[in-house]
C-alpha atoms as a PDB file:
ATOM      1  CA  UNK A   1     -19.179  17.612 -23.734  1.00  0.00           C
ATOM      2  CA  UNK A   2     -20.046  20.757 -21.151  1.00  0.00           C
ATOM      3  CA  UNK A   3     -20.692  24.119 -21.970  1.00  0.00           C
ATOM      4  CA  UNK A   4     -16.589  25.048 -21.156  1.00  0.00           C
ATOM      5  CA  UNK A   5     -15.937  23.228 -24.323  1.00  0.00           C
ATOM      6  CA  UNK A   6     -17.380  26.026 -26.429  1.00  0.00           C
ATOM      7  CA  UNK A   7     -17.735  23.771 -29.652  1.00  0.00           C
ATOM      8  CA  UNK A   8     -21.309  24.982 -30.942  1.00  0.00           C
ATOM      9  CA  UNK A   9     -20.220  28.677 -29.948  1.00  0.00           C
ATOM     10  CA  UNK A  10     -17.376  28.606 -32.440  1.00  0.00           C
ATOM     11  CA  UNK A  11     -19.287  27.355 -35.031  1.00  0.00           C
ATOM     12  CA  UNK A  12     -21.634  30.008 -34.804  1.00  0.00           C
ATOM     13  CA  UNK A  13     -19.193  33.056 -34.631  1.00  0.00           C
ATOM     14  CA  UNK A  14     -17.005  31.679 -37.302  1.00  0.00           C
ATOM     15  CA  UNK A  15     -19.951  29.730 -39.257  1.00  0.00           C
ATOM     16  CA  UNK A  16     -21.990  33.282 -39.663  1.00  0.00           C
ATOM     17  CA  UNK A  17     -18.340  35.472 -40.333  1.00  0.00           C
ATOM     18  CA  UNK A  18     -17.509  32.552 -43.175  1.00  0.00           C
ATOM     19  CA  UNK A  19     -21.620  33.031 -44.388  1.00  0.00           C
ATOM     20  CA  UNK A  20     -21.315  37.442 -44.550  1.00  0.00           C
ATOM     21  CA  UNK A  21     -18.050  36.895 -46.268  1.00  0.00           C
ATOM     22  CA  UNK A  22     -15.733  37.830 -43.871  1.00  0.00           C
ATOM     23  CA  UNK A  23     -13.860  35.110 -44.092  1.00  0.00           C
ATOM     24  CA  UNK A  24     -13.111  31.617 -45.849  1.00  0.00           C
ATOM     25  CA  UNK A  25     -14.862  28.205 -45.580  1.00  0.00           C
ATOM     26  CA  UNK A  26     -11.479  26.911 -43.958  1.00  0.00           C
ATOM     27  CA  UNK A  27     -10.910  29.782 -41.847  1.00  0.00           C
ATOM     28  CA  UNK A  28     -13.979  28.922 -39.922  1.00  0.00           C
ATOM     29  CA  UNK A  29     -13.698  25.980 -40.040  1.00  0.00           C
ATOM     30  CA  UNK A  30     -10.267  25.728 -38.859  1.00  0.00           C
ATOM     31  CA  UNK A  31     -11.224  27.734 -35.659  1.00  0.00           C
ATOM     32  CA  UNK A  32     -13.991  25.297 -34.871  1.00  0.00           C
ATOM     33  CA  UNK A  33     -11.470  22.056 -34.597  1.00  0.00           C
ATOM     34  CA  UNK A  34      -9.035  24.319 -32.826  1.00  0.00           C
ATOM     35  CA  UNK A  35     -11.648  24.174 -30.125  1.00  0.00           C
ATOM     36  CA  UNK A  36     -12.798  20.413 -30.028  1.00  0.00           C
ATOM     37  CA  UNK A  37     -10.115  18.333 -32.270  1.00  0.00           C
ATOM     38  CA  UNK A  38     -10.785  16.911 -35.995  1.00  0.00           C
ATOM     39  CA  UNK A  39     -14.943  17.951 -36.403  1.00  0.00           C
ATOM     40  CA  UNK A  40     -17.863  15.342 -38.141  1.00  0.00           C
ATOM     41  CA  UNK A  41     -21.311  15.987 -38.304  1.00  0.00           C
ATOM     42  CA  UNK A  42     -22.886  12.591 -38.569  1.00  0.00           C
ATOM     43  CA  UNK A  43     -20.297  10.863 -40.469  1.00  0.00           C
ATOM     44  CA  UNK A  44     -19.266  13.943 -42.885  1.00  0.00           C
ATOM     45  CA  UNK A  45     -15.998  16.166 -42.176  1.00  0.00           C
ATOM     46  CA  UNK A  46     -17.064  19.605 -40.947  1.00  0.00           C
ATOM     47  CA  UNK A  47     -16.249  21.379 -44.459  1.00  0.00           C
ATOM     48  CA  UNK A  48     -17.829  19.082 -46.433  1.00  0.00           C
ATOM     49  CA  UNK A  49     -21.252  18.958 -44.346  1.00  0.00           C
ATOM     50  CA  UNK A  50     -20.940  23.147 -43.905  1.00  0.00           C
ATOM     51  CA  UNK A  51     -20.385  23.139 -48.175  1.00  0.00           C
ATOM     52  CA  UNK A  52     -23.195  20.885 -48.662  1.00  0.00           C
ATOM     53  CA  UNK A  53     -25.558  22.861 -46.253  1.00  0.00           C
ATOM     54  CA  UNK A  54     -24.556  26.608 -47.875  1.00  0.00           C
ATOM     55  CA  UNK A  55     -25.745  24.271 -51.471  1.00  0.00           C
ATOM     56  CA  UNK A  56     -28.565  23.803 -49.660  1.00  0.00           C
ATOM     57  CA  UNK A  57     -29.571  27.514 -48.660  1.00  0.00           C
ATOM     58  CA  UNK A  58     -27.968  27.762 -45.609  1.00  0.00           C
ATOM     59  CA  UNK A  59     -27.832  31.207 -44.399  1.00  0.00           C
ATOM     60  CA  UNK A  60     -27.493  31.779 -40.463  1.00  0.00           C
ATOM     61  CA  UNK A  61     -26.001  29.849 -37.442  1.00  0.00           C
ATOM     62  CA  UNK A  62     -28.083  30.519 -34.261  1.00  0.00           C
ATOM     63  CA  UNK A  63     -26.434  29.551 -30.344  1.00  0.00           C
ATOM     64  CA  UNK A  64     -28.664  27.924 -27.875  1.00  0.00           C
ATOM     65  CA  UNK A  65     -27.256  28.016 -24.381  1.00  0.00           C
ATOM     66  CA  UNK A  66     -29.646  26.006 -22.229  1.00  0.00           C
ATOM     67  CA  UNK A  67     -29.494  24.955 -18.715  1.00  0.00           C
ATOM     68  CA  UNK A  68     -32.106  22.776 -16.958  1.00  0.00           C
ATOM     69  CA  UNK A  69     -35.315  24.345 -16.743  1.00  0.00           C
ATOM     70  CA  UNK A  70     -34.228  27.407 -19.172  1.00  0.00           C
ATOM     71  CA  UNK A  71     -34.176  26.405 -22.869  1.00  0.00           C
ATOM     72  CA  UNK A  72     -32.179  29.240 -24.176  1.00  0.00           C
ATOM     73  CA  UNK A  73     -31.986  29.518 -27.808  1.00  0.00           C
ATOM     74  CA  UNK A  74     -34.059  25.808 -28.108  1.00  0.00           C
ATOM     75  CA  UNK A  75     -37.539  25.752 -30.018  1.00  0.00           C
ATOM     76  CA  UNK A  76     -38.387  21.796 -30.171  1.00  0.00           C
ATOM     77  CA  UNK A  77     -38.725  19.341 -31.392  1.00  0.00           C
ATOM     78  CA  UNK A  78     -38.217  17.153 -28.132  1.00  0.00           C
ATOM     79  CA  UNK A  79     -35.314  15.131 -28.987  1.00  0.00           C
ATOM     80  CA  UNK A  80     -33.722  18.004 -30.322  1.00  0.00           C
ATOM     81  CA  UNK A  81     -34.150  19.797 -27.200  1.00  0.00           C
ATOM     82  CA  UNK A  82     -33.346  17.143 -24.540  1.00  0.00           C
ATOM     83  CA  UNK A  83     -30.017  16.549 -26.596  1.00  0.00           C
ATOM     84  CA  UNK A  84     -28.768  20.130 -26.318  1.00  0.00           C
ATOM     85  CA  UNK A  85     -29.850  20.580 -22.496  1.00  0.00           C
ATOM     86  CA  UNK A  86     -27.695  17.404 -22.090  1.00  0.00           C
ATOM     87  CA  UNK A  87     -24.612  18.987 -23.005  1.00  0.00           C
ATOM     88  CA  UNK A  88     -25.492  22.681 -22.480  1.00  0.00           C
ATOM     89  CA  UNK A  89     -24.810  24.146 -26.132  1.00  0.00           C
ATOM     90  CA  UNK A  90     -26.401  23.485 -29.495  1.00  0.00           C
ATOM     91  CA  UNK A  91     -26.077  25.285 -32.810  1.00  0.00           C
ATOM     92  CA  UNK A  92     -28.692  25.527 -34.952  1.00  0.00           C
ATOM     93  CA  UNK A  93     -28.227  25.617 -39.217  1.00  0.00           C
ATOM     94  CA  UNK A  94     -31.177  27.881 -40.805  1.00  0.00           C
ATOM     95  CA  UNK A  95     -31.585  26.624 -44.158  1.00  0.00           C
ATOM     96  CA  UNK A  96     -34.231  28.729 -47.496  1.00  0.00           C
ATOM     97  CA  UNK A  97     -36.874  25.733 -46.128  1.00  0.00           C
ATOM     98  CA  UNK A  98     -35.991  23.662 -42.796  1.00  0.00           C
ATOM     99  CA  UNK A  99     -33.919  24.118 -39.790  1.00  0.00           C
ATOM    100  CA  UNK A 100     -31.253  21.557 -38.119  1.00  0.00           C
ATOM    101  CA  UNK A 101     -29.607  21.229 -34.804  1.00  0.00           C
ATOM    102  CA  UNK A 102     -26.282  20.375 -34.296  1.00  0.00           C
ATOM    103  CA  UNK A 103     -24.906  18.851 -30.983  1.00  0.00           C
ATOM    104  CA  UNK A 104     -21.532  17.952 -29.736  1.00  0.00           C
ATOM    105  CA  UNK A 105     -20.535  14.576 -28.533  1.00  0.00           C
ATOM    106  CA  UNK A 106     -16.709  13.523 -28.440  1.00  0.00           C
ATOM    107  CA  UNK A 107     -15.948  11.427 -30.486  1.00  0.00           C
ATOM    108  CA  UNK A 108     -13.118   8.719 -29.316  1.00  0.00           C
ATOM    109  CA  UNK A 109     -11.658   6.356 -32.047  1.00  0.00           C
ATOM    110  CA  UNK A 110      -8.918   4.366 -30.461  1.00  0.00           C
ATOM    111  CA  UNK A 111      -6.601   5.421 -28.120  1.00  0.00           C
ATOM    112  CA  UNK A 112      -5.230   8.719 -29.116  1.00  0.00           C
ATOM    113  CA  UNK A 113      -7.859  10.320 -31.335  1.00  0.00           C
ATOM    114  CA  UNK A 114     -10.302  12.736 -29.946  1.00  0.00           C
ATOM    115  CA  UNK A 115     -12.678  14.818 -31.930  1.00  0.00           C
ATOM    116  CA  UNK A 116     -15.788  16.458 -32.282  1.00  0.00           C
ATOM    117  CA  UNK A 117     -19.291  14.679 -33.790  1.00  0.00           C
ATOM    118  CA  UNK A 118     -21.870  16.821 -34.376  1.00  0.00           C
ATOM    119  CA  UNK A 119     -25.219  14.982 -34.124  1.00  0.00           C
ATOM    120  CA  UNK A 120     -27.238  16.130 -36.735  1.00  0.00           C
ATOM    121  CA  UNK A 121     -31.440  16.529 -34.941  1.00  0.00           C
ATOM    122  CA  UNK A 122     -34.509  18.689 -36.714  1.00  0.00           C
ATOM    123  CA  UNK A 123     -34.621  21.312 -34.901  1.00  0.00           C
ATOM    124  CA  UNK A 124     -38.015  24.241 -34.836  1.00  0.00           C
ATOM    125  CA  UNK A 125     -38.457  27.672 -36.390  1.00  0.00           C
ATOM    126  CA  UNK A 126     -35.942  30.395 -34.849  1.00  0.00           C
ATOM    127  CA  UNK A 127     -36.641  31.822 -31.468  1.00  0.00           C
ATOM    128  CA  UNK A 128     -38.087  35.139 -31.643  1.00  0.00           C
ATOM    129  CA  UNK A 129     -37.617  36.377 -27.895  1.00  0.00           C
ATOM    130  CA  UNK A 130     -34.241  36.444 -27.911  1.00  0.00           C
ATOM    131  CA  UNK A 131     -32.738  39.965 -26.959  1.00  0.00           C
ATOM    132  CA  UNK A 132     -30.904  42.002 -29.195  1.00  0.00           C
ATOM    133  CA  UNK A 133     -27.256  42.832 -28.169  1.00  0.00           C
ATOM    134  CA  UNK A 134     -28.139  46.143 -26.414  1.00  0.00           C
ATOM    135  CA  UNK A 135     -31.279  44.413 -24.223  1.00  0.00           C
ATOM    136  CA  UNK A 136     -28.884  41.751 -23.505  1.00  0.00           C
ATOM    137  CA  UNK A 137     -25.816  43.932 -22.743  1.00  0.00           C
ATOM    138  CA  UNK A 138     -28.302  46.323 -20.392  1.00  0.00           C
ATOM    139  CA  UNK A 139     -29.256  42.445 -18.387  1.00  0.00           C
ATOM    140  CA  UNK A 140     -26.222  41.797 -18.065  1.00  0.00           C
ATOM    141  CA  UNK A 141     -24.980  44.625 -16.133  1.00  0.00           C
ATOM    142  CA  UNK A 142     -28.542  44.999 -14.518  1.00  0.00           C
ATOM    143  CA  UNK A 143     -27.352  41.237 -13.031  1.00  0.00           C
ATOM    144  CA  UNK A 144     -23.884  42.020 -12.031  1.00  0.00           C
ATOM    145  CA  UNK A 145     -25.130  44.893  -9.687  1.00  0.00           C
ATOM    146  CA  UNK A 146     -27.782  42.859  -8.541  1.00  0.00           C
ATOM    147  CA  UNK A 147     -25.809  39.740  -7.911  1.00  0.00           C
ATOM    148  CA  UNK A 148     -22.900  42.354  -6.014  1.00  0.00           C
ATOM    149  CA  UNK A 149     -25.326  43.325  -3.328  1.00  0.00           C
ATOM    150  CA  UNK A 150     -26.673  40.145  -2.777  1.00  0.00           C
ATOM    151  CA  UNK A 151     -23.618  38.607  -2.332  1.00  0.00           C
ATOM    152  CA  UNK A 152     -21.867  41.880  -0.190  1.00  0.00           C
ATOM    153  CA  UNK A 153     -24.355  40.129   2.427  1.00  0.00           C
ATOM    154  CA  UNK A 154     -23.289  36.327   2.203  1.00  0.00           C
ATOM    155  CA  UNK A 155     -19.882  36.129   4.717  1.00  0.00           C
ATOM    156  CA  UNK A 156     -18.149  32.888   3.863  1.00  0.00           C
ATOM    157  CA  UNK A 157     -14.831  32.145   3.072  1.00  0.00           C
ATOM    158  CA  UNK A 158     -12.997  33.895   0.680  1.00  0.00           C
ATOM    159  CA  UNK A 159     -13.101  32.542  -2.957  1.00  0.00           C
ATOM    160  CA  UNK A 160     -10.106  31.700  -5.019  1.00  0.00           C
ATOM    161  CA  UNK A 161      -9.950  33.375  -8.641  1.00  0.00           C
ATOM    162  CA  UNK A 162      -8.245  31.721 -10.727  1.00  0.00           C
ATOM    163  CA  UNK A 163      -4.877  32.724 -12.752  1.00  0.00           C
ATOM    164  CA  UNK A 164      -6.520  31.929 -15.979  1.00  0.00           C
ATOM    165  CA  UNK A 165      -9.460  31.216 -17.661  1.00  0.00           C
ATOM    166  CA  UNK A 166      -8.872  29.300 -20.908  1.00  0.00           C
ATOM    167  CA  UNK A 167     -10.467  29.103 -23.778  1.00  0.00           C
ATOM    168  CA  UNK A 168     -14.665  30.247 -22.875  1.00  0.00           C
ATOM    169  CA  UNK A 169     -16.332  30.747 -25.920  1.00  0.00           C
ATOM    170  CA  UNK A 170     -16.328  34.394 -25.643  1.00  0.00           C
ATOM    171  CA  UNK A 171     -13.817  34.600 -29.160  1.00  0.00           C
ATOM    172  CA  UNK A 172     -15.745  36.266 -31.812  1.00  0.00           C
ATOM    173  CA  UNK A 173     -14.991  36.293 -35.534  1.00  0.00           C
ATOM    174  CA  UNK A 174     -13.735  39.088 -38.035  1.00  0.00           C
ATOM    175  CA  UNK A 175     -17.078  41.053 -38.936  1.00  0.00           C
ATOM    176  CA  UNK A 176     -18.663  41.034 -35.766  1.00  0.00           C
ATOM    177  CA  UNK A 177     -19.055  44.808 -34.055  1.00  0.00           C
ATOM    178  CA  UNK A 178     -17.049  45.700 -31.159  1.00  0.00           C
ATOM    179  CA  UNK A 179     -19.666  45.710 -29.085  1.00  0.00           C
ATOM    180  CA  UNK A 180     -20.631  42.438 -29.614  1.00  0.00           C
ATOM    181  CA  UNK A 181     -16.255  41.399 -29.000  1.00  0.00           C
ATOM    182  CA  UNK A 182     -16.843  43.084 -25.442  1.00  0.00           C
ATOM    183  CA  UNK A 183     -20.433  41.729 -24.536  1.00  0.00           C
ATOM    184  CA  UNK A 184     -19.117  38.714 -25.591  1.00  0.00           C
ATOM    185  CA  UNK A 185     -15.654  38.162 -23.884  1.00  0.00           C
ATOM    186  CA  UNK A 186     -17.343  39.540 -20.236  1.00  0.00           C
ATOM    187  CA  UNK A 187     -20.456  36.992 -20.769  1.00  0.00           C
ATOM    188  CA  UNK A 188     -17.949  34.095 -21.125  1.00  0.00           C
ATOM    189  CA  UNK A 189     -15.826  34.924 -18.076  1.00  0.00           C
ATOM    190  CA  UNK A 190     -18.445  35.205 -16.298  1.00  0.00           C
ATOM    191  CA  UNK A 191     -20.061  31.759 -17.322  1.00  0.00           C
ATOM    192  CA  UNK A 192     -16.749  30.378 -16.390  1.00  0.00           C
ATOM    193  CA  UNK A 193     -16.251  31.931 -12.999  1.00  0.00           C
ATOM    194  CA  UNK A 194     -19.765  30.868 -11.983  1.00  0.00           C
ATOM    195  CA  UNK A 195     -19.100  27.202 -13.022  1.00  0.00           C
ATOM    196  CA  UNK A 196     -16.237  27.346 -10.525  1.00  0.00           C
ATOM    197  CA  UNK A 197     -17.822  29.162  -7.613  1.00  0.00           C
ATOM    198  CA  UNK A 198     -16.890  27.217  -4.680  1.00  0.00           C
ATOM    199  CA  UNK A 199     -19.384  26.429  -1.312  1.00  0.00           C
ATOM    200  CA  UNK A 200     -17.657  24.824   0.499  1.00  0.00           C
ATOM    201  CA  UNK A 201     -17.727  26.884   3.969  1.00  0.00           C
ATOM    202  CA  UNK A 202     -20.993  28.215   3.580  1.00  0.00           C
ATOM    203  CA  UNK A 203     -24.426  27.867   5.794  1.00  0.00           C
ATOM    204  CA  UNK A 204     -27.960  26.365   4.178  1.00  0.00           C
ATOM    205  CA  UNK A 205     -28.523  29.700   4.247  1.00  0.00           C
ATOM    206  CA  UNK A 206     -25.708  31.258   2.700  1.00  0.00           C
ATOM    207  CA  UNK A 207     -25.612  28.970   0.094  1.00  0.00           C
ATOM    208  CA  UNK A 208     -29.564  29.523  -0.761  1.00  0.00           C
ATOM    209  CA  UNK A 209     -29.243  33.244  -0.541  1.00  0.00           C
ATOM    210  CA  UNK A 210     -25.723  32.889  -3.037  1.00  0.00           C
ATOM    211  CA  UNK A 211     -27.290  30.228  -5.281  1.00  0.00           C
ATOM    212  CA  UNK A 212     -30.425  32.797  -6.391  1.00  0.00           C
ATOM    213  CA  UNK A 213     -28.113  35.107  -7.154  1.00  0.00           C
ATOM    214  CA  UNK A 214     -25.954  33.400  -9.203  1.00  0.00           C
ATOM    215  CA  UNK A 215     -28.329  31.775 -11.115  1.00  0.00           C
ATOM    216  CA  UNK A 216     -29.795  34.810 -12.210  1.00  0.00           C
ATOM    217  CA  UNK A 217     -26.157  36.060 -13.040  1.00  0.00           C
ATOM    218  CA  UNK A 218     -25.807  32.441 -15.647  1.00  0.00           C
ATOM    219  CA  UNK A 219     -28.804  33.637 -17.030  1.00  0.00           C
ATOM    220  CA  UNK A 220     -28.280  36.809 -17.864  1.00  0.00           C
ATOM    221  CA  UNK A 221     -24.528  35.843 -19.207  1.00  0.00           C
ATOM    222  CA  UNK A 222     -25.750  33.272 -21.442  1.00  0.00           C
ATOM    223  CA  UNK A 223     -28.424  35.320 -23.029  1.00  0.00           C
ATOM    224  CA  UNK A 224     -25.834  37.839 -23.378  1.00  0.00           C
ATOM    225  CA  UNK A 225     -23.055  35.608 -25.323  1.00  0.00           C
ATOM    226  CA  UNK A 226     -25.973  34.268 -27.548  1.00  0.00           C
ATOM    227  CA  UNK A 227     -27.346  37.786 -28.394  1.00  0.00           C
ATOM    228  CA  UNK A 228     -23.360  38.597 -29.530  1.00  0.00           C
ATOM    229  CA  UNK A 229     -23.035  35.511 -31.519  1.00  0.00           C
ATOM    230  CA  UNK A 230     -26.449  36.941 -33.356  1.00  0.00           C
ATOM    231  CA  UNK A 231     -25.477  40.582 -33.363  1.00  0.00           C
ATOM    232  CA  UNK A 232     -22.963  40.020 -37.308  1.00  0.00           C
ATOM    233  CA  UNK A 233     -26.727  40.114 -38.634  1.00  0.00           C
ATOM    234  CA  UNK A 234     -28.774  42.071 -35.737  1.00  0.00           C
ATOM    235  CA  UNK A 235     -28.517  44.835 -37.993  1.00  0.00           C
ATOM    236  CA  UNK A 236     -30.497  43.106 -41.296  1.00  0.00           C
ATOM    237  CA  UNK A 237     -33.240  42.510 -38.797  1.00  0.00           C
ATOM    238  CA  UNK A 238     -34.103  45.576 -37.845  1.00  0.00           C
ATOM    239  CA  UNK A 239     -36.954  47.444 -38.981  1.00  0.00           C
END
């Protein structure tokens, strides 16, 4: 399960629209299996365990987007942590008294079914740092130009784009701003253009000078497609 199979990132747009009442319980979670196939966490269908957990004070979905050496979103425990690095994408259930991370892993039974299990891990107190859509929105761009004139200098061969895209992550749900929609959709192209960036052709040289650049470009997109999957409540947090 990789980061282009944007399980945890649909759970968390359509998980927090379901939670401000935007829309229904199996609206959301409709939109999550339309991503990944049939959805368990542990052994519980996904709108059972998301019923069980808003019984149990479950208010907020929060997106971690790490990559090795970059724990986006992630606050411990260990296990917890390791897990979502693993597979690039975690979503994490705040609850009125605990907090629990939720992983993908495919889960195969028999030939032709394929589906989602969420592995259910403790998971720390909410992240703090995290920037609000406008910080994240102002990296973003602040990357882009950066990452343009460092790579106006790296001659190689020409790179391919391709003719489409697919399914990133970057879909939003009903009640999310419009700035958050367009943040969003531009943060997951990016990611996915980046995971397909091609060196074949390239020196040592060129390829150092293009990875640092590009790196910082991942970064800044994936902070910027978790602060949109935060922004349906940025506004109750603020001062």
């Amino acid at each position: 399960m990789r980061p282009e199979s944007p399980v945890c990132p649909s759970l968390v747009a359509w998980g927090n629209a379901w939670l401000a009442g935007h829309i229904g319980l199996d609206e959301a979670a409709d939109h999550v299996e339309a991503v990944g196939g049939p959805a368990v966490a542990g052994d519980v269908p996904l709108r059972k365990y998301l019923a069980n957990l808003r019984s149990d004070g479950l208010h907020e979905f929060r997106l971690a987007l790490p990559a090795p050496g970059d724990p986006l979103g992630l606050s411990g425990p260990a296990p917890f942590n390791s897990a979502a690095v693993d597979v690039g994408q975690a979503a994490i259930a705040v609850l009125a008294e605990r907090n629990l991370g939720l992983v993908p892993a495919p889960d195969l039974r028999g030939s032709s079914y394929v589906g989602v299990r969420l592995e259910v891990h403790d998971a720390g107190p909410v992240r703090q740092d995290l920037p609000s859509l406008s910080e994240a929105e102002r990296e973003l761009s602040e990357a882009m130009r950066s990452a343009t004139e460092a790579l106006a200098s790296v001659d190689g061969p020409a790179q391919t784009r391709p003719d489409r895209l697919g399914h990133q992550g970057g879909e939003l749900a009903p009640g999310y701003p419009a700035r958050a929609h367009r943040v969003s959709t531009l943060a997951a192209r990016l990611v996915t253009v980046l995971r397909m960036a091609d060196e074949r052709g390239l020196t040592s040289g060129q390829i150092a000078a293009r990875g640092t650049a590009l790196r910082e470009l991942d970064r800044a997109a994936r902070r910027a497609l978790v602060a949109a999957h935060h922004a349906i409540f940025e506004p109750l947090r603020s001062p």
